[in-house]
Protein backbone atom coordinates (compact mmCIF):
# COMPACT_ATOMS: atom_id res chain seq x y z
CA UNK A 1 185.60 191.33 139.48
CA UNK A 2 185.86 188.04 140.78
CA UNK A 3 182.48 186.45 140.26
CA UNK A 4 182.30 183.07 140.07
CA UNK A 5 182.28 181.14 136.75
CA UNK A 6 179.19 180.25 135.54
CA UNK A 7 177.33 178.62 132.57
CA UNK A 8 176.00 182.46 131.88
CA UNK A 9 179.59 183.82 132.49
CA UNK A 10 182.25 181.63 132.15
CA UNK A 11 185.35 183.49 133.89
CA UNK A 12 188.16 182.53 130.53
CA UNK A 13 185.51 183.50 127.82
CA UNK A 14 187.90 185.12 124.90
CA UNK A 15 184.42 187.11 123.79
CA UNK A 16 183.87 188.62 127.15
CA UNK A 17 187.38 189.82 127.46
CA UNK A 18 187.92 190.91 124.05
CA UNK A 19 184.68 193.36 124.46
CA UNK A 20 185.85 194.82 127.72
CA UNK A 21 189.26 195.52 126.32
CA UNK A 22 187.80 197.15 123.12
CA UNK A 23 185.46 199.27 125.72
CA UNK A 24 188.51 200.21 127.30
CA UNK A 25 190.59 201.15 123.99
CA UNK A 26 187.36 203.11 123.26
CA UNK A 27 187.80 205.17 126.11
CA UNK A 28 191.21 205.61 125.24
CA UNK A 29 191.47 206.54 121.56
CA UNK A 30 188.27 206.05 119.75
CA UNK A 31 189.86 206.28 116.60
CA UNK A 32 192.08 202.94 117.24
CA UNK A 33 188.77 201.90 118.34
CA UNK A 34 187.89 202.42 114.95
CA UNK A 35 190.91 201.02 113.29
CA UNK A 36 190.36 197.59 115.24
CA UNK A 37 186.87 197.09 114.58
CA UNK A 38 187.66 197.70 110.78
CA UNK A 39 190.64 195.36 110.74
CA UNK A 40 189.38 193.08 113.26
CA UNK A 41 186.12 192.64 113.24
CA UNK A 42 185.37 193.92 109.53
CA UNK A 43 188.36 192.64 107.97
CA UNK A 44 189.13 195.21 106.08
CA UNK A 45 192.40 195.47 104.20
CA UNK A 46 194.74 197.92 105.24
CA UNK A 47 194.06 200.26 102.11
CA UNK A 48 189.91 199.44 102.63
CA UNK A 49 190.51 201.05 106.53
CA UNK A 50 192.95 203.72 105.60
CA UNK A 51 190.16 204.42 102.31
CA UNK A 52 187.08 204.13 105.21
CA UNK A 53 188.87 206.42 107.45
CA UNK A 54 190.16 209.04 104.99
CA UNK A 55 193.89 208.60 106.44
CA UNK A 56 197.21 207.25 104.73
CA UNK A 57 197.80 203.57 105.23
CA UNK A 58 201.10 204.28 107.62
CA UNK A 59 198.43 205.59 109.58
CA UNK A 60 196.21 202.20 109.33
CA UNK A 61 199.46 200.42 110.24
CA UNK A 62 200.83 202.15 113.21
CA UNK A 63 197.35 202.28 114.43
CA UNK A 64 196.70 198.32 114.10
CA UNK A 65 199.70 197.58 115.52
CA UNK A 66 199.18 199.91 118.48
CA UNK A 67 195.44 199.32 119.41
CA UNK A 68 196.66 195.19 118.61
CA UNK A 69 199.28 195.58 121.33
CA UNK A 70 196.99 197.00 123.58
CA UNK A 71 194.11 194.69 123.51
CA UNK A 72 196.31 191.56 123.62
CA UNK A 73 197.66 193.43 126.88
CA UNK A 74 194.01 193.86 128.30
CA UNK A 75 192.94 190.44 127.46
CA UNK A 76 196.06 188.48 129.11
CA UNK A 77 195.81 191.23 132.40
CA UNK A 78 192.16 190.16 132.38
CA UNK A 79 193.19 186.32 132.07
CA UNK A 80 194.84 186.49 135.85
């Protein structure tokens, strides 16, 4: 939307961005969903995730690097 910034809602606020993109991955695959929040926001290692998630570490990796490519797209398309 394009509401105007405001001290409550600045328009460039990383936080704001990076929440609605992880929504959106959510939606998408919950389970790179889960592998961001682990990485990300838990910072787990990749053996810690792949241990939490009872999956091979390949599976950690390819799924960091995809749900990492996609957020960084959703945050920059939100940016404009």
């Amino acid at each position: 939307s394009d509401l105007p910034a405001s001290p409550e809602r600045p328009r460039n606020d990383l936080a704001l961005r990076l929440d609605a993109a992880m929504q959106r991955l959510g939606a998408l695959d919950p389970r790179l969903l889960q592998v961001a929040e682990l990485r990300f926001l838990v910072e787990l290692s990749v053996e810690e995730t792949a241990e939490v998630l009872g999956c091979s570490t390949a599976t950690v990796k390819r799924d960091w690097r995809t749900a990492r490519a996609f957020l960084q797209r959703e945050i920059e398309r939100d940016e404009r």
